[in-house]
Protein backbone atom coordinates (compact mmCIF):
# COMPACT_ATOMS: atom_id res chain seq x y z
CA UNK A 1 19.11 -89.40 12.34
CA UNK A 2 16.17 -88.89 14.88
CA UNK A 3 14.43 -85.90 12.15
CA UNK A 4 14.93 -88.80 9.28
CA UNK A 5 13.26 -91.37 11.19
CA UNK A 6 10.59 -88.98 12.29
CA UNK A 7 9.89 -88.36 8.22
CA UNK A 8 9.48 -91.67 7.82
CA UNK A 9 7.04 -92.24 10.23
CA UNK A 10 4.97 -89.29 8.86
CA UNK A 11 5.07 -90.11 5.80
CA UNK A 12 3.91 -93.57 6.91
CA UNK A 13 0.81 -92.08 8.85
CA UNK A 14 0.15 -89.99 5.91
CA UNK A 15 -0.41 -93.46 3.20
CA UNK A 16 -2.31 -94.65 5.62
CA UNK A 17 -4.88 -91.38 5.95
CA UNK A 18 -4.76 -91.56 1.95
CA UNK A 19 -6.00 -95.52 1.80
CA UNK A 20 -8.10 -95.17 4.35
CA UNK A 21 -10.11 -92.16 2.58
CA UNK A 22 -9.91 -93.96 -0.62
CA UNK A 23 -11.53 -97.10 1.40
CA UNK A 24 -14.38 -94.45 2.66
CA UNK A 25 -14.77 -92.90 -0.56
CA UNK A 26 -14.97 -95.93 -3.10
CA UNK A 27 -17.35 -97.74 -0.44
CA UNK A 28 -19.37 -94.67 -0.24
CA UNK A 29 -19.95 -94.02 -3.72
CA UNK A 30 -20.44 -97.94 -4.45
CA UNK A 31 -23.48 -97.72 -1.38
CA UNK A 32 -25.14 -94.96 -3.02
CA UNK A 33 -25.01 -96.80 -6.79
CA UNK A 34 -26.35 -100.08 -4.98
CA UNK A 35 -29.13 -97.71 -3.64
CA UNK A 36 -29.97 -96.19 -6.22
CA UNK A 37 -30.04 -99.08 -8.43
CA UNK A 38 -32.73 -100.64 -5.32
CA UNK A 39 -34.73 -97.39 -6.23
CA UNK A 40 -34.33 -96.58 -9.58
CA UNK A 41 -34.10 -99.87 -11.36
CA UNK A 42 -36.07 -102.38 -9.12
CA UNK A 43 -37.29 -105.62 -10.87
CA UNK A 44 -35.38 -104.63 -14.60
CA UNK A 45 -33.65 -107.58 -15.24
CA UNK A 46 -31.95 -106.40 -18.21
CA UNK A 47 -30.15 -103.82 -16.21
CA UNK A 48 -29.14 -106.05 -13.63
CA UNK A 49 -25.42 -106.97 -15.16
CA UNK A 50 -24.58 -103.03 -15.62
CA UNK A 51 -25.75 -102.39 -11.61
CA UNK A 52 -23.32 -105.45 -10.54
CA UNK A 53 -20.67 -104.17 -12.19
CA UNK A 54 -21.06 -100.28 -11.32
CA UNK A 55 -18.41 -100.60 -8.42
CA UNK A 56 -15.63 -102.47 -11.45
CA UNK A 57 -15.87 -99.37 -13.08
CA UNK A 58 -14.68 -96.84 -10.31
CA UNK A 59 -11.14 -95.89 -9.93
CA UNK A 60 -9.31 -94.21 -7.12
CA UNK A 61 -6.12 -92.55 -7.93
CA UNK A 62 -2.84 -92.50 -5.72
CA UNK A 63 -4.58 -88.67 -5.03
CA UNK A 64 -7.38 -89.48 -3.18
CA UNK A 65 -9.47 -88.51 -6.25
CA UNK A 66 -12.36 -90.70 -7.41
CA UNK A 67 -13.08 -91.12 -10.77
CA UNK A 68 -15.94 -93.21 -13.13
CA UNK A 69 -15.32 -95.05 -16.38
CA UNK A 70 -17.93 -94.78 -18.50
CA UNK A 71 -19.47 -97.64 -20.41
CA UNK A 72 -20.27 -97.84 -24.10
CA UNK A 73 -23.77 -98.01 -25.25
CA UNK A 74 -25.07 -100.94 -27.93
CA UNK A 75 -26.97 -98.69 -30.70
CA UNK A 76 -30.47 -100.22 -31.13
CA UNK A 77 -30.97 -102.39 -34.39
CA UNK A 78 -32.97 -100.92 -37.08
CA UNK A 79 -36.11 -102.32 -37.58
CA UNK A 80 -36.75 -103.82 -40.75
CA UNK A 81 -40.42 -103.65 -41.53
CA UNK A 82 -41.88 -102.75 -44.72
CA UNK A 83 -44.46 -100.09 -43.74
CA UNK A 84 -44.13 -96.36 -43.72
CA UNK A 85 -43.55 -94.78 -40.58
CA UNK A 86 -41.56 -91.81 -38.93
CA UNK A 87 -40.95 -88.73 -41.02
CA UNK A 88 -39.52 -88.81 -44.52
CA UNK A 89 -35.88 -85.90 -44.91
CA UNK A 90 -36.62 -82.91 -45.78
CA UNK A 91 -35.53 -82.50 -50.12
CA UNK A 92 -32.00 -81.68 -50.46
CA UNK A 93 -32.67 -78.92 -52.49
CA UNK A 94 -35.60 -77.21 -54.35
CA UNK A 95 -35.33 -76.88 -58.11
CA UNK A 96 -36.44 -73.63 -60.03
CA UNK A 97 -37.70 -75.70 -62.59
CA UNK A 98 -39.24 -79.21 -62.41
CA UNK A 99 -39.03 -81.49 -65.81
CA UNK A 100 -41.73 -82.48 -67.79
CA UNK A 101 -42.69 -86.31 -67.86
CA UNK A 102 -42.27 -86.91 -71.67
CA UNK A 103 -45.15 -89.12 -72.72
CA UNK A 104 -44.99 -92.39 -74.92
CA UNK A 105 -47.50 -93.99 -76.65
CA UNK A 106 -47.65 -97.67 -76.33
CA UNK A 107 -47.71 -100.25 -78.56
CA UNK A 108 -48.78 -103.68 -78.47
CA UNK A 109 -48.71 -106.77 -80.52
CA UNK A 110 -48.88 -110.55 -80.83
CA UNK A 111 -45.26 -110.96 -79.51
CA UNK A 112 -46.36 -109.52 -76.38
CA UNK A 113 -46.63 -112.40 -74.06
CA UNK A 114 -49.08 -113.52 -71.39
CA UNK A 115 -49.13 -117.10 -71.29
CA UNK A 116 -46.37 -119.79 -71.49
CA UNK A 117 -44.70 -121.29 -74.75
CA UNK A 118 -42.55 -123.21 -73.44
CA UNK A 119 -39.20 -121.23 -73.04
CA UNK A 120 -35.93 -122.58 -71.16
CA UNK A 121 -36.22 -119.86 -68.58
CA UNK A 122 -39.05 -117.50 -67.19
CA UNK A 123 -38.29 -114.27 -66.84
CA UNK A 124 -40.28 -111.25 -65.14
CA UNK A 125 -39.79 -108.13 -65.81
CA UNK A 126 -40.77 -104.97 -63.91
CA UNK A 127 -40.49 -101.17 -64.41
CA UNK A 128 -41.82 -98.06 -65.64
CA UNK A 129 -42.39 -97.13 -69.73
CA UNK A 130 -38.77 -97.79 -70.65
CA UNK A 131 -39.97 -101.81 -70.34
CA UNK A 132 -43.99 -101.43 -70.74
CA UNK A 133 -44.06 -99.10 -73.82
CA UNK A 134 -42.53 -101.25 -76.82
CA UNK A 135 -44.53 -104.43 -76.80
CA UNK A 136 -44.29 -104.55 -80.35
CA UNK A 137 -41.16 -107.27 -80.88
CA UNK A 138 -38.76 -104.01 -80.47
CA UNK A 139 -39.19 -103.75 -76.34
CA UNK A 140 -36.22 -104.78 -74.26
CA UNK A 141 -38.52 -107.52 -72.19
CA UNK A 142 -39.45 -109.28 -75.27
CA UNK A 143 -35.31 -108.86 -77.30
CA UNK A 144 -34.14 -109.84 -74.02
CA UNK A 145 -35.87 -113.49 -73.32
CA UNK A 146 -35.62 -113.79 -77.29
CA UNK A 147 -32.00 -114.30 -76.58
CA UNK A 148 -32.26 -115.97 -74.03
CA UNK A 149 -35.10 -118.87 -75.20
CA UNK A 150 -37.08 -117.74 -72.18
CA UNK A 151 -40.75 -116.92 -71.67
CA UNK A 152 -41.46 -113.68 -70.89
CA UNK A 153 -44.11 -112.03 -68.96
CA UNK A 154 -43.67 -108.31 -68.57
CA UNK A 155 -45.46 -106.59 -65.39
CA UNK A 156 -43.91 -102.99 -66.02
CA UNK A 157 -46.52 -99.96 -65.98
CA UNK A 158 -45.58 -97.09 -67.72
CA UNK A 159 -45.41 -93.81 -64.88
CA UNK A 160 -44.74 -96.22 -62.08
CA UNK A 161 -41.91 -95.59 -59.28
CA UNK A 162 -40.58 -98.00 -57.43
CA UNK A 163 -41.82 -96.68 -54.03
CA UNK A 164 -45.60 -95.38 -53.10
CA UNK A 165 -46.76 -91.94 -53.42
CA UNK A 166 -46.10 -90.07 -50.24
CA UNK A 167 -49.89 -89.91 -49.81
CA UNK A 168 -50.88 -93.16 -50.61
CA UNK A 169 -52.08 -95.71 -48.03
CA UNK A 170 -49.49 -99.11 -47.16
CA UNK A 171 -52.38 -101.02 -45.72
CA UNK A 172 -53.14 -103.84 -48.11
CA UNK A 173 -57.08 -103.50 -47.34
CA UNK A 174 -56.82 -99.78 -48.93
CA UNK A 175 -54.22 -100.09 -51.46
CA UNK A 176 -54.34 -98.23 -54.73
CA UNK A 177 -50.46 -97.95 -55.64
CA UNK A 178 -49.04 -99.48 -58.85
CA UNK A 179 -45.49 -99.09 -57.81
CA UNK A 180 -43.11 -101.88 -57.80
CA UNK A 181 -44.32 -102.91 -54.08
CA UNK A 182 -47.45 -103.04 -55.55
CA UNK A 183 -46.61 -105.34 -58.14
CA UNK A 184 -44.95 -107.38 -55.50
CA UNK A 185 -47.90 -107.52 -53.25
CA UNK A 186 -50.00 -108.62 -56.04
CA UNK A 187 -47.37 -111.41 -56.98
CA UNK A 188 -47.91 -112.79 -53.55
CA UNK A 189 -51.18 -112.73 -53.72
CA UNK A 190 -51.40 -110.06 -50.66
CA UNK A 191 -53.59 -107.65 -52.77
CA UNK A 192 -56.36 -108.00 -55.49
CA UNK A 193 -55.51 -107.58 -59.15
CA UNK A 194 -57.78 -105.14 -60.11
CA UNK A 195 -56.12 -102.55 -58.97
CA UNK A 196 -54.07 -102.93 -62.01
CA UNK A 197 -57.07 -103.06 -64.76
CA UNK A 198 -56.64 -101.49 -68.19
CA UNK A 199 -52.65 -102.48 -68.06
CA UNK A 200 -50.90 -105.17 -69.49
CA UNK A 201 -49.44 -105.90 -66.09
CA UNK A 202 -53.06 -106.49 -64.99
CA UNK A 203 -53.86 -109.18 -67.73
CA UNK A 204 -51.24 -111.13 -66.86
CA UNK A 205 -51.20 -111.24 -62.97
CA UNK A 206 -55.42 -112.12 -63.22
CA UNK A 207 -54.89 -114.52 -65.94
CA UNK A 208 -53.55 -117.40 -63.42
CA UNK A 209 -51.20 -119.00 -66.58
CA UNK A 210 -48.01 -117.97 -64.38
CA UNK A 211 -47.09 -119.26 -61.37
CA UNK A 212 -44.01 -116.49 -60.00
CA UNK A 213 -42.75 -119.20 -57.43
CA UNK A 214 -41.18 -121.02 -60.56
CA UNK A 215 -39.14 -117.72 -62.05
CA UNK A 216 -35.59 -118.13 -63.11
CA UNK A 217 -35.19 -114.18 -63.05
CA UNK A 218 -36.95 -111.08 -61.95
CA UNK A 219 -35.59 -107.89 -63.90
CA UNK A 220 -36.60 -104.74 -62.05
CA UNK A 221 -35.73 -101.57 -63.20
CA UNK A 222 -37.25 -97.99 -61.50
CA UNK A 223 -35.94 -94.84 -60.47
CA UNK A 224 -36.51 -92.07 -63.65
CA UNK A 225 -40.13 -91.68 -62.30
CA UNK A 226 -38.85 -91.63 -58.67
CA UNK A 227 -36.51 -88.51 -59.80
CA UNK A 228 -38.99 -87.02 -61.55
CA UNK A 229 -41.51 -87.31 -58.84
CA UNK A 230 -38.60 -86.59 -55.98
CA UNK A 231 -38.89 -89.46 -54.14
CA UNK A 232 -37.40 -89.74 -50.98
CA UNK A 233 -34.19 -91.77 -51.38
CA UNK A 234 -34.00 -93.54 -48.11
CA UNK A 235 -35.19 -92.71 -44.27
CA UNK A 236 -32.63 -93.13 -41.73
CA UNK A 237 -35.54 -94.47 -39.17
CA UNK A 238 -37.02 -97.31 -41.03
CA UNK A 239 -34.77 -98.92 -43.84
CA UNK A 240 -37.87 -100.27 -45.32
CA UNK A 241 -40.01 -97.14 -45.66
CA UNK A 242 -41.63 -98.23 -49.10
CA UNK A 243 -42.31 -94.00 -49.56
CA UNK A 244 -38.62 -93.99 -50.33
CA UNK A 245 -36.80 -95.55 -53.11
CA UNK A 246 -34.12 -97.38 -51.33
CA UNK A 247 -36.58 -98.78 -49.02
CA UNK A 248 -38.78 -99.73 -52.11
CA UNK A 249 -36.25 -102.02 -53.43
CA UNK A 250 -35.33 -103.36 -50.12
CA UNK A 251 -39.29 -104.77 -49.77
CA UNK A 252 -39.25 -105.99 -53.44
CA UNK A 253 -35.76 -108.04 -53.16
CA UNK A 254 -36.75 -109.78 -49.62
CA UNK A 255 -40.31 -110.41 -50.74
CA UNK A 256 -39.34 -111.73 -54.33
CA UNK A 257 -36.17 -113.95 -52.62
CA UNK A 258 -39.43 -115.40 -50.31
CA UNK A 259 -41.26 -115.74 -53.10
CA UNK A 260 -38.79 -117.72 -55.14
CA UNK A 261 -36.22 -118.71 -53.21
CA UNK A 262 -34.20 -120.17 -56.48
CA UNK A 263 -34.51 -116.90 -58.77
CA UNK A 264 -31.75 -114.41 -59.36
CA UNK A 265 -32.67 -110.68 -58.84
CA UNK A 266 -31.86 -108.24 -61.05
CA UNK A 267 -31.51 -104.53 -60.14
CA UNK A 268 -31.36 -102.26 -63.19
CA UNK A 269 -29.96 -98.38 -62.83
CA UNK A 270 -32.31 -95.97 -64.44
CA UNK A 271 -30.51 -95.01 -68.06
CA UNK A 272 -28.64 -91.66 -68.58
CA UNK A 273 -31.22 -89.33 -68.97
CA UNK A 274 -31.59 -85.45 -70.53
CA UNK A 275 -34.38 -83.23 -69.38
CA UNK A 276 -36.70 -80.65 -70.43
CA UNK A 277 -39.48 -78.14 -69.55
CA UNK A 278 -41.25 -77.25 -72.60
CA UNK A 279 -38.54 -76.57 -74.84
CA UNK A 280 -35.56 -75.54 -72.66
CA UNK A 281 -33.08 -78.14 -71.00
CA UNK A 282 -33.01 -77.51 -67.43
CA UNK A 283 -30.23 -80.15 -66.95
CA UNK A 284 -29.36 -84.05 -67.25
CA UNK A 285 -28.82 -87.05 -65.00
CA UNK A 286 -25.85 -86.16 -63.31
CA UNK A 287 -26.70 -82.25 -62.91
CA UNK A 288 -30.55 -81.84 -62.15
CA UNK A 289 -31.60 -82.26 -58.84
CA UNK A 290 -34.94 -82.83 -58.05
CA UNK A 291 -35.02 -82.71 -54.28
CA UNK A 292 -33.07 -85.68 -52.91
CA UNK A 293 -30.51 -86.25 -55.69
CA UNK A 294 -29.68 -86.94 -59.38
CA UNK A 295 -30.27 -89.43 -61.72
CA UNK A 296 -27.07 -90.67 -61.14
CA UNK A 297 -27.58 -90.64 -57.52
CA UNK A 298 -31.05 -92.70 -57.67
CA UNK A 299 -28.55 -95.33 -59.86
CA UNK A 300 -25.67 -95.37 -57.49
CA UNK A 301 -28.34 -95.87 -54.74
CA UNK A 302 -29.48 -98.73 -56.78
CA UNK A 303 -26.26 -100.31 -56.72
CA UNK A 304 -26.41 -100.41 -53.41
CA UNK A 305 -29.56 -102.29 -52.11
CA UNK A 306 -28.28 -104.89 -55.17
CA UNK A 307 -25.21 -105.17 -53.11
CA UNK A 308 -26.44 -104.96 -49.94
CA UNK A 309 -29.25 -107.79 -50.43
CA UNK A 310 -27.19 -110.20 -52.87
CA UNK A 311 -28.79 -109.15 -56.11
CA UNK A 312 -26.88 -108.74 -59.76
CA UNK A 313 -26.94 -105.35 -60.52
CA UNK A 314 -26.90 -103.95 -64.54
CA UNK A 315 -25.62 -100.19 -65.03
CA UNK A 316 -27.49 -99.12 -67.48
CA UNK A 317 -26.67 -95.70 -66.76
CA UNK A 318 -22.88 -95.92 -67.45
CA UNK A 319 -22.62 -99.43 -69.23
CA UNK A 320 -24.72 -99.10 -72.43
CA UNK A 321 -22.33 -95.91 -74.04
CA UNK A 322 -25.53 -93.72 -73.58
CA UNK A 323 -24.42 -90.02 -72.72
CA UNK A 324 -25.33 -86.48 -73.69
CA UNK A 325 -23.10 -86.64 -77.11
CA UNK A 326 -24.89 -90.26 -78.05
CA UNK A 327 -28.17 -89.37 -76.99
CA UNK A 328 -29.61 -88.06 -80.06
CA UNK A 329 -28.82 -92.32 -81.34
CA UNK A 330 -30.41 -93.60 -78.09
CA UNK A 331 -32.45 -91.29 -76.78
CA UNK A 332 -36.06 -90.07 -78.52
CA UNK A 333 -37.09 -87.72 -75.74
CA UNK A 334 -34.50 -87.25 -74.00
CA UNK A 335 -35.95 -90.27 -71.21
CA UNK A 336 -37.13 -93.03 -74.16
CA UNK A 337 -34.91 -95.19 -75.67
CA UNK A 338 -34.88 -95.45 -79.58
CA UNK A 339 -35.26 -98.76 -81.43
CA UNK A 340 -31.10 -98.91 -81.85
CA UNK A 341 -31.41 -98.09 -77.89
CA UNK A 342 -33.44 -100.62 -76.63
CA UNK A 343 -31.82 -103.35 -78.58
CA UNK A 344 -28.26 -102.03 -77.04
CA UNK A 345 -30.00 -102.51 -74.00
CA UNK A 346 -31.27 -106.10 -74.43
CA UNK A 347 -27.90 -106.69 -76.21
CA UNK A 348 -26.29 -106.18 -72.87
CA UNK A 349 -29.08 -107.76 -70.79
CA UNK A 350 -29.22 -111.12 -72.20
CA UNK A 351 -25.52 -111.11 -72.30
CA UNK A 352 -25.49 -110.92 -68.51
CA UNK A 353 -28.17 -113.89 -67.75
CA UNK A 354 -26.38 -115.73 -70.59
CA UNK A 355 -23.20 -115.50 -68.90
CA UNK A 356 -24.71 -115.89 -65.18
CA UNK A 357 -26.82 -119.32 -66.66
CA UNK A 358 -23.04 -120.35 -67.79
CA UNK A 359 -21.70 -119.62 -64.16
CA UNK A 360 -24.56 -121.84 -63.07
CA UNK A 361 -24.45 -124.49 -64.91
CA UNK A 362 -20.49 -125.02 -64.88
């Protein structure tokens, strides 16, 4: 009985030893983070909350051993400003063989408008040579706001991309670019027009007969000349680096929403494309790889800003039936669209703001 009791008592003595250390120990190690939050962080006021709650976050266990929970960090937002800055990704992948930019010849007529007749709607288009080269009554701008009893005023520039060269300047004192942030800028009145002299696009924004502010839809479409030219797609450091593509669209949508609050944005995928140097294919939207992706990619990238920033988004890379066994219908170079392909084009087009004007109006 007297050994059992004796046990006891030791036992006693020995919880006793054990709280008292862990006392000594948490106290300790709670001085020394007060100190060295006197030292370390003095007169931060934004680190104030994690010092007062340093000791909440120590634990002693039934052992005598001290342990420290570690906090989660908050990941810093992204900054979303429209200028170039950080470096751009490396390219995926460097091709053997680069394609040729097929060439086009334009074509202008009367039915090429730059001045208001009175149409329901107003509609803006801008792009590269799939909307700028056919301003002859046959060009998807002008089919499109046909059937649609819109005026249309068509700002695309054949060769564009949507994004800035990588060597071009993003000050608007020393721009030069006549990418789709360009056309932008110059919408908004942030750069001169003359930049653009000797295009279509350039009659039209120094001609003062349109006032943007009042368009019912912008139609953008880029992203062939962006492949061809590898284009950085995005840049993880700035989502609004307008040297990529992604960040490209990004500036266009948020300026052209501040720009006309009431217009609806359209986003249009670059068309199924087949591509050639000299004579021999080297490969077709969804196999050639240019540096930072395919065709395909560039249009599912597309998709993605539309969704992102609330835009409608037209596939006309896998809507319009255009493919590598219709492309000899559709398709004159491989890039350009044939008569029978533009008007499939505008078909589908109008159809959508038809059908978006009925949503709105119901």
């Amino acid at each position: 009985m007297m050994r059992l009791q004796m046990r006891v008592m030791e036992s006693q003595r020995s919880v006793k030893i054990m709280k008292k250390w862990r006392n000594i120990i948490a106290g300790g190690l709670i001085t020394a983070l007060f100190v060295f939050s006197l030292s370390g962080c003095a007169g931060k006021e934004t680190e104030s909350g994690s010092q007062e709650n340093a000791a909440d976050n120590v634990i002693i266990t039934e052992t005598g051993e001290t342990l420290v929970q570690e906090q989660p960090t908050e990941k810093p937002e992204a900054t979303a400003t429209p200028e170039a800055q950080g470096d751009l990704p490396a390219p995926d992948v460097v091709p053997e063989e680069m394609p040729q930019e097929p060439e086009q010849e334009q074509v202008i007529s009367e039915e090429d408008q730059i001045e208001s007749k009175g149409g329901h709607l107003q509609i803006v288009f801008m792009g590269d040579s799939i909307f700028d080269n056919s301003r002859d009554g046959t060009g998807i701008p002008y089919l499109t706001s046909e059937a649609c009893d819109a005026d249309c005023y068509n700002l695309a520039i054949g060769g564009t991309c949507a994004a800035i060269e990588i060597d071009e300047k993003y000050e608007n004192d020393q721009w030069t670019s006549r990418s789709l942030v360009g056309i932008v800028k110059a919408m908004r009145g942030d750069i001169p027009t003359d930049i653009f002299n000797g295009t279509r696009a350039g009659e039209i924004l120094s001609s003062g007969n349109v006032d943007f502010s009042k368009t019912d839809y912008f139609v953008v479409e880029y992203g062939m000349n962006d492949l061809l030219r590898a284009t950085p797609m995005s840049n993880s450091d700035n989502d609004f680096d307008i040297r990529t593509y992604v960040g490209a669209l990004r500036y266009a949508v948020s300026n052209l929403k501040e720009l006309a609050p009431d217009a609806t944005i359209i986003l249009c995928a670059p068309n199924y494309a087949m591509f050639y140097n000299g004579d021999k294919f080297i490969g077709d939207g969804n196999t050639l790889n240019t540096g930072y992706g395919t065709l395909f990619d560039y249009k599912g990238s597309c998709e993605y800003v539309a969704k992102e920033q609330g835009a409608e988004f037209f596939d006309a890379y896998l809507d319009l039936g255009i493919d590598g066994y219709t492309a000899e219908e559709y398709l004159v170079d491989g890039v350009h669209l044939t008569e029978a392909g533009r008007r499939l084009y505008a078909d589908a087009l109008s159809e959508m703001i038809l059908s978006i004007e009925e949503t709105k109006n119901n």
